[in-house]
N, C-alpha and C. Protein backbone atom coordinates (compact mmCIF):
# COMPACT_ATOMS: atom_id res chain seq x y z
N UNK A 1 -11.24 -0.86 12.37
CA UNK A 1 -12.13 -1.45 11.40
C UNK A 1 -11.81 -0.90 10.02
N UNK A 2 -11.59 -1.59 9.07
CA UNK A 2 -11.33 -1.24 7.86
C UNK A 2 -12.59 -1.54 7.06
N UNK A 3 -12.25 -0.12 6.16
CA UNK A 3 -13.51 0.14 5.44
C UNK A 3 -12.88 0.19 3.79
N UNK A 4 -13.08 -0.96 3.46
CA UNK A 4 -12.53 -1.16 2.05
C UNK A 4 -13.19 -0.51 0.88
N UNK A 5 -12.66 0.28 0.00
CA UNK A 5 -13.60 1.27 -0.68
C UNK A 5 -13.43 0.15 -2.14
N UNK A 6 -12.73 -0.77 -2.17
CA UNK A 6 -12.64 -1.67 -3.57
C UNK A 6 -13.00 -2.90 -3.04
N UNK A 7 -14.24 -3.39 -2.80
CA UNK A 7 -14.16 -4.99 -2.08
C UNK A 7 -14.32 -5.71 -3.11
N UNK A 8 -14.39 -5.37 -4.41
CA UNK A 8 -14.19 -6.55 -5.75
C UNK A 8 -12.93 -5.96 -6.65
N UNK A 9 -11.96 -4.90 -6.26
CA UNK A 9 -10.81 -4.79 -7.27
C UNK A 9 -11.29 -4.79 -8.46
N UNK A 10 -12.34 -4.08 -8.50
CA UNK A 10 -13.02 -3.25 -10.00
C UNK A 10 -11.94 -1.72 -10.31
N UNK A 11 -11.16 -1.35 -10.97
CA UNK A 11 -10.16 -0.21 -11.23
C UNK A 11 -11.14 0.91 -11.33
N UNK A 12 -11.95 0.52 -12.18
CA UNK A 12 -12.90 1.58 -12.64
C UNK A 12 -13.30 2.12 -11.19
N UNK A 13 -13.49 1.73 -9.56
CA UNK A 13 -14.28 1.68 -8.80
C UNK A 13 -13.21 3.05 -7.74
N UNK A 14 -11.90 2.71 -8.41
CA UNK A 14 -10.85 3.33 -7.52
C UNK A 14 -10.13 4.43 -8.22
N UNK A 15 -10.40 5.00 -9.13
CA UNK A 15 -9.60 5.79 -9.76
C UNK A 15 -8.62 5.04 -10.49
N UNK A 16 -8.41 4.01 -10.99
CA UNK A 16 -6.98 3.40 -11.06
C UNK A 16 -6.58 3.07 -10.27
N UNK A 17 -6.91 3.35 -8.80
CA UNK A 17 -5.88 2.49 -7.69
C UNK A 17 -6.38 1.33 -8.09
N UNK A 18 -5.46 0.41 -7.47
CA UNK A 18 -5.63 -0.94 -7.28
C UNK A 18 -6.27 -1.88 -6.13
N UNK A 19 -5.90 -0.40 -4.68
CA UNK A 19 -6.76 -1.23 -3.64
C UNK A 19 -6.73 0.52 -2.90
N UNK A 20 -7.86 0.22 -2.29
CA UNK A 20 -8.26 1.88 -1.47
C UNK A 20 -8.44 1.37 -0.20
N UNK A 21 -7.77 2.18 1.27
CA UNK A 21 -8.32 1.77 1.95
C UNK A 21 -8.73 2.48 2.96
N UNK A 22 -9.32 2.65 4.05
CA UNK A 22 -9.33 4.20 5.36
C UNK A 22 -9.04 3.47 6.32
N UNK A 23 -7.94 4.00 7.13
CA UNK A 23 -6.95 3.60 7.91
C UNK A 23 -7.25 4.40 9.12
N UNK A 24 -7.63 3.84 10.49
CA UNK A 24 -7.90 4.81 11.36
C UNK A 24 -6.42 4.88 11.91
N UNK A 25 -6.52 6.10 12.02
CA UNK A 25 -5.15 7.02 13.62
C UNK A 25 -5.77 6.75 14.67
N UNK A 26 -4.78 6.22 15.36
CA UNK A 26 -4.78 5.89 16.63
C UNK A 26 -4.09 7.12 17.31
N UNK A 27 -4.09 7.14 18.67
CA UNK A 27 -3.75 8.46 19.53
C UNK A 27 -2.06 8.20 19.39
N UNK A 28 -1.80 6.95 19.85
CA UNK A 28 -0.48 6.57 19.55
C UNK A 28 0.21 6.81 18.41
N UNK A 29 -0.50 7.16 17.11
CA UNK A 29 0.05 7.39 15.92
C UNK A 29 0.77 8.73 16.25
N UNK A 30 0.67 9.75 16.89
CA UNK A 30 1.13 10.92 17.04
C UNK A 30 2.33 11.31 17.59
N UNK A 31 2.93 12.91 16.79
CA UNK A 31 4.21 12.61 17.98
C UNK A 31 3.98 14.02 19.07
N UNK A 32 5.38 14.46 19.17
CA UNK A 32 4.60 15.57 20.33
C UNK A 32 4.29 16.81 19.38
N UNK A 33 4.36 17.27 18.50
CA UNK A 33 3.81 17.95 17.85
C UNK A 33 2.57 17.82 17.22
N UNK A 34 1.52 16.72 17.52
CA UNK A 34 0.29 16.93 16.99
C UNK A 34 0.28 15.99 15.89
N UNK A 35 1.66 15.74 14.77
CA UNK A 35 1.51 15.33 13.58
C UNK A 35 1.62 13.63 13.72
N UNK A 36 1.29 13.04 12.85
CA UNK A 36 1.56 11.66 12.73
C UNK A 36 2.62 11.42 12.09
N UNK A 37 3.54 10.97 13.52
CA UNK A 37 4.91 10.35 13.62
C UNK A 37 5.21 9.63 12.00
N UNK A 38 6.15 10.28 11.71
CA UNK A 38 7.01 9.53 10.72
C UNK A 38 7.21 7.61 10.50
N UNK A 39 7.55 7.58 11.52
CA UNK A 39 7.46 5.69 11.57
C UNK A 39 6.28 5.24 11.32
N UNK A 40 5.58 5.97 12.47
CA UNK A 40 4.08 5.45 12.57
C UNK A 40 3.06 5.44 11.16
N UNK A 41 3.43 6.44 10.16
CA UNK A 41 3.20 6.27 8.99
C UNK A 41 3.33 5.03 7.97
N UNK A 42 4.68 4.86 7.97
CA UNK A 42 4.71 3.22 7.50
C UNK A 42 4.58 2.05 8.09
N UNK A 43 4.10 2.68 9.40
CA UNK A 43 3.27 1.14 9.66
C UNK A 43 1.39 1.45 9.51
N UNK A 44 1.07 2.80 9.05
CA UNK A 44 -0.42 2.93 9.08
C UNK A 44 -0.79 2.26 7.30
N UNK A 45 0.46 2.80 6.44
CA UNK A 45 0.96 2.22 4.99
C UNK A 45 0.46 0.31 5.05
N UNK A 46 1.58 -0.07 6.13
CA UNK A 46 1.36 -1.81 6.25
C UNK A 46 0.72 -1.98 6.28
N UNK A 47 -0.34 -1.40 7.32
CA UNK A 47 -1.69 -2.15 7.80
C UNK A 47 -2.40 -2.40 6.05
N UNK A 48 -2.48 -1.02 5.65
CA UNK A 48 -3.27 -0.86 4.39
C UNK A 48 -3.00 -2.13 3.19
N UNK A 49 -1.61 -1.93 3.01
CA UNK A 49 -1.08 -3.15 2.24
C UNK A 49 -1.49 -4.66 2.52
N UNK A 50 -0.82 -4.71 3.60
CA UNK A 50 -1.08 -5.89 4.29
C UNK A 50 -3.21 -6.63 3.94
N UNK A 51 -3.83 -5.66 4.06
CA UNK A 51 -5.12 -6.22 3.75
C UNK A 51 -5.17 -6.28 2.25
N UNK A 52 -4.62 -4.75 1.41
CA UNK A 52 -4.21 -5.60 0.47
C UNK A 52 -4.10 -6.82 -0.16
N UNK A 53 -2.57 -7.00 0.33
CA UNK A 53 -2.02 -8.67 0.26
C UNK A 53 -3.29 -9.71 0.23
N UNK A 54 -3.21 -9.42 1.53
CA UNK A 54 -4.58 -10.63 1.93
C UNK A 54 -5.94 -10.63 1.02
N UNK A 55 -6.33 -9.43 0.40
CA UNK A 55 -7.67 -9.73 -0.78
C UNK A 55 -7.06 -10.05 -2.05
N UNK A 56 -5.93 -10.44 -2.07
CA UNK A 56 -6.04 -11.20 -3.42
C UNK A 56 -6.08 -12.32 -3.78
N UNK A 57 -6.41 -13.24 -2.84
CA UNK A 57 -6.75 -14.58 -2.85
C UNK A 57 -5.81 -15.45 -2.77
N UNK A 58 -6.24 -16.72 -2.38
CA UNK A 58 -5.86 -18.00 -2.18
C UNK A 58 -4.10 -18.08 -2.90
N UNK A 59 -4.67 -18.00 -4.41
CA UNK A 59 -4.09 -18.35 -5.70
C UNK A 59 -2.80 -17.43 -5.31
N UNK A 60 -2.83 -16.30 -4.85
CA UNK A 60 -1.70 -15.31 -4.64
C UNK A 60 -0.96 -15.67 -3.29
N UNK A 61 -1.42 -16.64 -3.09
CA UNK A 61 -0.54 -16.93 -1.50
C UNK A 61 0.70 -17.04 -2.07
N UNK A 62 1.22 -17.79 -2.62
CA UNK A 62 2.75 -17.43 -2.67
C UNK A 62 3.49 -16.68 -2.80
N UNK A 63 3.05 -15.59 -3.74
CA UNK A 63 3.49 -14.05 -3.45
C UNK A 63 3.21 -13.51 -2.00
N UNK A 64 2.08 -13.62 -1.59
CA UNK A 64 1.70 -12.94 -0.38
C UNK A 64 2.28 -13.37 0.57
N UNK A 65 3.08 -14.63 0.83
CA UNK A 65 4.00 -15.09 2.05
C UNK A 65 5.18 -15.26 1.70
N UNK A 66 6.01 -14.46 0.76
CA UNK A 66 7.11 -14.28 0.14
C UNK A 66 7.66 -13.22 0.16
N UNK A 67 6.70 -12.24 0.13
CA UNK A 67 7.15 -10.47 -0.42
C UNK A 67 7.80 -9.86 1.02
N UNK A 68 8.98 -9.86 0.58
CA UNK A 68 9.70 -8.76 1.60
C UNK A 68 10.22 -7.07 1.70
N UNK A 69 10.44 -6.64 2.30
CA UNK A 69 10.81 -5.13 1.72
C UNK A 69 11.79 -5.07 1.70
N UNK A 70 12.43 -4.73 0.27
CA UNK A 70 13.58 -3.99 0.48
C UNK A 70 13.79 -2.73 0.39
N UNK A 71 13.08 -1.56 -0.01
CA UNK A 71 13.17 -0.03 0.25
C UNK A 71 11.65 0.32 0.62
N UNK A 72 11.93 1.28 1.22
CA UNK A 72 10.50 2.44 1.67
C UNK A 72 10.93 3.94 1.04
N UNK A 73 10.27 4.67 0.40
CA UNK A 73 10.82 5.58 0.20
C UNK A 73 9.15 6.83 0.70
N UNK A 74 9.03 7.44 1.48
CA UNK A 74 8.42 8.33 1.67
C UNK A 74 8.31 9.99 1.86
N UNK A 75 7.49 11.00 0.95
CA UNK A 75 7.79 12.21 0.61
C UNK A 75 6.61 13.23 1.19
N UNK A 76 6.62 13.51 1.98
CA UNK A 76 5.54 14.16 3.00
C UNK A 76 5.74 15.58 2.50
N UNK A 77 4.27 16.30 1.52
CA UNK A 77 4.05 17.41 1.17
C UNK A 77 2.56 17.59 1.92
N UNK A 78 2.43 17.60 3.31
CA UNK A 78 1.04 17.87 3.84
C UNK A 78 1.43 17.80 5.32
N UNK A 79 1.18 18.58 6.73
CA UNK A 79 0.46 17.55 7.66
C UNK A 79 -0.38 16.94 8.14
N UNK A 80 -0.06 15.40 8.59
CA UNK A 80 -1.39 15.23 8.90
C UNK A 80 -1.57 14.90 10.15
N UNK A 81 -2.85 15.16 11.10
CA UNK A 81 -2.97 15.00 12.26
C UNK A 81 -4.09 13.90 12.47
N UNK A 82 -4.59 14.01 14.03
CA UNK A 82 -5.53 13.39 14.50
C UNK A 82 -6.95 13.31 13.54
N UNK A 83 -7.30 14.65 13.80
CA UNK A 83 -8.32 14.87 13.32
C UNK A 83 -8.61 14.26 11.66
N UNK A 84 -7.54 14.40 11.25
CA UNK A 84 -7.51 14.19 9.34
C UNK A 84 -8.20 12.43 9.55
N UNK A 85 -8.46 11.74 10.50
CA UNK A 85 -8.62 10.16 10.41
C UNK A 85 -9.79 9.59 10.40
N UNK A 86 -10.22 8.64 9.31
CA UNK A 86 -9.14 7.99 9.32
C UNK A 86 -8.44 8.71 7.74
N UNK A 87 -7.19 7.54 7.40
CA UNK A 87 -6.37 8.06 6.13
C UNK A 87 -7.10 7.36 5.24
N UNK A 88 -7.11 7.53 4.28
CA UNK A 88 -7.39 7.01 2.74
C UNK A 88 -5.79 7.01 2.47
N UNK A 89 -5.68 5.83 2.33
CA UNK A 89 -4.33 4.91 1.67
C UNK A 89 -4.80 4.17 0.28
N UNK A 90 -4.38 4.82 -0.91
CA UNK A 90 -4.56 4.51 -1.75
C UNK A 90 -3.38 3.84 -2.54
N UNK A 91 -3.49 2.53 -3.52
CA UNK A 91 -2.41 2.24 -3.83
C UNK A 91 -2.44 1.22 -5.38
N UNK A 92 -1.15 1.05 -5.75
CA UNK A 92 -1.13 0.56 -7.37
C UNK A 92 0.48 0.10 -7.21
N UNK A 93 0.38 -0.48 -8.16
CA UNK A 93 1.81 -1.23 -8.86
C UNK A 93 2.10 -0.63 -9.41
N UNK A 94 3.79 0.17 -9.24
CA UNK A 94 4.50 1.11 -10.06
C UNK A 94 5.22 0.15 -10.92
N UNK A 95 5.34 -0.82 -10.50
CA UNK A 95 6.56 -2.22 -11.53
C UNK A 95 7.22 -3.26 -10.85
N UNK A 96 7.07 -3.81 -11.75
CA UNK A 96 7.53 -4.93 -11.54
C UNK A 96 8.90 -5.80 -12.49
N UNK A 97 9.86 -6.32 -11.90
CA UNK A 97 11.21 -6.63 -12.66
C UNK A 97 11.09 -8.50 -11.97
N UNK A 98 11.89 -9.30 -12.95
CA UNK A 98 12.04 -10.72 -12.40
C UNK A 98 11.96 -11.26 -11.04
N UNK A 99 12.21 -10.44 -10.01
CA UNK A 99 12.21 -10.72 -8.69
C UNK A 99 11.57 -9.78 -8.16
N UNK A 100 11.02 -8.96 -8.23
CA UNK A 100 10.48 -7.69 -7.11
C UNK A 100 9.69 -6.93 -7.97
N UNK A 101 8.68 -6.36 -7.11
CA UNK A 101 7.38 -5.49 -7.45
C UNK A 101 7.59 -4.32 -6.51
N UNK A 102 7.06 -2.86 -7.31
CA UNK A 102 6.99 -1.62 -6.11
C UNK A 102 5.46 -1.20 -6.06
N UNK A 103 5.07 -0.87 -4.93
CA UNK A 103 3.70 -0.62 -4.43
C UNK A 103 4.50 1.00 -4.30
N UNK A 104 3.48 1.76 -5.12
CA UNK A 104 3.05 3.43 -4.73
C UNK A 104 1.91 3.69 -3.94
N UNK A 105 1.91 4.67 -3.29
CA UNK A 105 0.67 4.83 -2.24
C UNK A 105 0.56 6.55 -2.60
N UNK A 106 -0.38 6.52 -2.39
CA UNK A 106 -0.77 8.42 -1.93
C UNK A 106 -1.78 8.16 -1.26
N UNK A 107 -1.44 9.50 0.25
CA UNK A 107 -2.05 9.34 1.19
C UNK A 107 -2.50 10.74 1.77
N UNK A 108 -3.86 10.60 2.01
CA UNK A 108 -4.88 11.82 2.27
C UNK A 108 -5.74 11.28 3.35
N UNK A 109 -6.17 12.31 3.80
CA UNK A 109 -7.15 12.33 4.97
C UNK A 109 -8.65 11.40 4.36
N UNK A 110 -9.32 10.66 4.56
CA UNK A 110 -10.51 10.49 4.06
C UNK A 110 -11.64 11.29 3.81
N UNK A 111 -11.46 12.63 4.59
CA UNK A 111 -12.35 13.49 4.37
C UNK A 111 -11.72 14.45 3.14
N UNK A 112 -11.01 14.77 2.63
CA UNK A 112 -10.44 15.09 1.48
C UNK A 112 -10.66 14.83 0.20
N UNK A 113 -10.86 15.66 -0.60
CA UNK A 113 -11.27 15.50 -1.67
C UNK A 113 -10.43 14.55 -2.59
N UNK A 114 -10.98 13.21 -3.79
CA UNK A 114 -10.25 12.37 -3.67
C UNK A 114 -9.13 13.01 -5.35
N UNK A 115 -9.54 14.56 -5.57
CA UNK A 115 -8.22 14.77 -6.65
C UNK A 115 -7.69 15.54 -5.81
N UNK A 116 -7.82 15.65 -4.47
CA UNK A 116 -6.57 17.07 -3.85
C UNK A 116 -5.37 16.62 -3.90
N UNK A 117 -4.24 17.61 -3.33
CA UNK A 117 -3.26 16.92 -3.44
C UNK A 117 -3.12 16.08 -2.26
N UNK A 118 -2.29 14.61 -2.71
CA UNK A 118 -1.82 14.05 -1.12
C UNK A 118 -0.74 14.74 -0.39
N UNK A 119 -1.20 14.12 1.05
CA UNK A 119 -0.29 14.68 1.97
C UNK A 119 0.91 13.75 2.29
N UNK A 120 1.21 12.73 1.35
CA UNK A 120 2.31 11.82 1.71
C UNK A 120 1.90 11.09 0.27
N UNK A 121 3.08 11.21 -0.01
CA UNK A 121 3.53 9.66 -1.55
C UNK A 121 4.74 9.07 -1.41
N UNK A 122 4.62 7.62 -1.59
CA UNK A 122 5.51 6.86 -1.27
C UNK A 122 5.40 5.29 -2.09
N UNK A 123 6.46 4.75 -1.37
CA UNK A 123 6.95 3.83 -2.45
C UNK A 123 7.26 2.33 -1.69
N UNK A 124 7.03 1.36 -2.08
CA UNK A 124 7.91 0.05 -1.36
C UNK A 124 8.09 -0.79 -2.25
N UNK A 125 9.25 -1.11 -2.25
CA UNK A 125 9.59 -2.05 -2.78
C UNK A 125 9.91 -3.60 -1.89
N UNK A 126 9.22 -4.14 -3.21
CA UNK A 126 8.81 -5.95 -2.43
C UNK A 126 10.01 -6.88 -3.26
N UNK A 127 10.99 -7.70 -2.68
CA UNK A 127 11.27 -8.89 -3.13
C UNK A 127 10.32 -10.41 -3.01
N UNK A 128 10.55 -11.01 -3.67
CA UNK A 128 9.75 -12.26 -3.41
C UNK A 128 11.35 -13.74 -2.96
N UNK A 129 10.79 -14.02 -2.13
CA UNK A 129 11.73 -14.79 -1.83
C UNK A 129 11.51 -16.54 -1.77
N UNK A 130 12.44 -17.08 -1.95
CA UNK A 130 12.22 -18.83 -1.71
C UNK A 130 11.95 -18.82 0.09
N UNK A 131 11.17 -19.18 0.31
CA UNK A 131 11.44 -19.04 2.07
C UNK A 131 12.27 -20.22 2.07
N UNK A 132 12.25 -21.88 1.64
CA UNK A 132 12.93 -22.55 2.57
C UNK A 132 14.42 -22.49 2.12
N UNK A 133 14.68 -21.91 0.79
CA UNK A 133 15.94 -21.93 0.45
C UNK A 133 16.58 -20.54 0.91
N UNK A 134 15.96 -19.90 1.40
CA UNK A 134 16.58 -18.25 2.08
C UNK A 134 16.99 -17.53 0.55
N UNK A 135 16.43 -17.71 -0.46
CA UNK A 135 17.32 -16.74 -1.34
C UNK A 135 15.95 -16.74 -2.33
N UNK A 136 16.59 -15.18 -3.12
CA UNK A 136 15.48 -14.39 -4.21
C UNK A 136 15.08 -15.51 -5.01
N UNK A 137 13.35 -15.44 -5.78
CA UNK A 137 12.91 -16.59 -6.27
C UNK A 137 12.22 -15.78 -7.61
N UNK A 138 12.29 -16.01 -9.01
CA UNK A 138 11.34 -15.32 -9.80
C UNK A 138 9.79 -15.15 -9.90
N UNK A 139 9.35 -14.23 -9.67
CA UNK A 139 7.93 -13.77 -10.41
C UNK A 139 7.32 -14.97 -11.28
N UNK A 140 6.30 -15.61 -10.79
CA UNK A 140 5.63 -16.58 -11.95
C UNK A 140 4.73 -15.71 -12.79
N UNK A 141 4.34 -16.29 -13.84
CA UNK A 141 3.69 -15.55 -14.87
C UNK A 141 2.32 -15.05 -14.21
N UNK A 142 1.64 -16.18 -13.81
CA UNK A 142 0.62 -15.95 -12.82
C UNK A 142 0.77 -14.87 -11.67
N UNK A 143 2.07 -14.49 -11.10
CA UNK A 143 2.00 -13.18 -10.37
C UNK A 143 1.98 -12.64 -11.07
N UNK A 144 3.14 -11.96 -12.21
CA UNK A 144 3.14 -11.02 -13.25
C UNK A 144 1.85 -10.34 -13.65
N UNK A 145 0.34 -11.71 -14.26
CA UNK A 145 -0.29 -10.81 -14.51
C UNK A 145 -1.19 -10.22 -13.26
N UNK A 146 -1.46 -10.82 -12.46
CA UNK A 146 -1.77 -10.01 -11.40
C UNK A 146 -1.34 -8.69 -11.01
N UNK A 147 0.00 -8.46 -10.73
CA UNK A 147 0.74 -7.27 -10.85
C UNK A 147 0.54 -6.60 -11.86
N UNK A 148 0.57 -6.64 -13.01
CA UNK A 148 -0.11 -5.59 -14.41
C UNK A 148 -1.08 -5.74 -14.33
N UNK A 149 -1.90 -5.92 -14.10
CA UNK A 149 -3.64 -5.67 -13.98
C UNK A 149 -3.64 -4.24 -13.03
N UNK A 150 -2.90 -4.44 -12.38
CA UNK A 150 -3.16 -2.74 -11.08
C UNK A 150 -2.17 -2.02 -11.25
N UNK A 151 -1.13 -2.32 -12.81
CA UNK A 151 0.44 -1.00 -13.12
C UNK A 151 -0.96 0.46 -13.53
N UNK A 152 -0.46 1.43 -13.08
CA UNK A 152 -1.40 2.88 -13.52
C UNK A 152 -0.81 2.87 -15.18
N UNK A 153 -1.05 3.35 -15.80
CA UNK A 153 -0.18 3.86 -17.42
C UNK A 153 -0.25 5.21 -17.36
């Protein structure tokens, strides 16, 4: 169950994030050391995004059934376990160029204080693509400003 801490994408509401979310750990998230598996991280990231995606409406569907990944980049200064869950996945638009946007995340336990440091920051980068023509498609202005409405400064 997701517990959306921005359900109107008010900035003021999130620190500057753009979308907040608490992400439960599953038992499966773990590896044999207790910590939450490396993979399993960027897919606890997706989930977060992914609802993301989906609250920005109608109007954003074409971005939202376009955006593909082309990098993940993730920097784990924390562990985190079972207990830390769910996560607070917090996230914003680092930039955006003619074809592709990068989503930053920092990621903390929900019970954590929300200036500590995170225990994971990371990065994805999105292409937007033509689906029926298989190839890269530009940013409409109408994404653009969507995407700068949630860049941090």
């Amino acid at each position: 169950m997701w517990d959306m801490q921005n359900p109107t994408n008010d900035p003021a509401a999130t620190g500057a994030f753009a979308f907040v979310a608490d992400v439960p750990v599953r038992w499966s998230d773990m590896d044999a050391f207790g910590h939450i598996n490396h993979a399993r991280m960027v897919t606890l990231m997706e989930e977060a995004r992914v609802e993301w995606l989906l609250s920005a409406g109608e109007q954003y569907a074409p971005l939202i059934k376009s955006a593909m990944i082309v990098t993940v980049e993730i920097r784990y200064q924390a562990q985190l376990r079972h207990e830390d869950s769910p996560l607070r996945i917090s996230m914003w638009i680092k930039g955006f160029r003619s074809v592709d946007f990068t989503i930053g995340y920092e990621v903390r336990s929900a019970h954590a204080d929300a200036d500590s440091k995170p225990a994971c920051v990371a990065s994805t980068q999105m292409a937007v693509v033509d689906i029926e023509k298989q190839s890269l498609r530009r940013l409409t202005d109408t994404e653009k400003g969507y995407l700068s409405q949630w860049s941090r400064t």
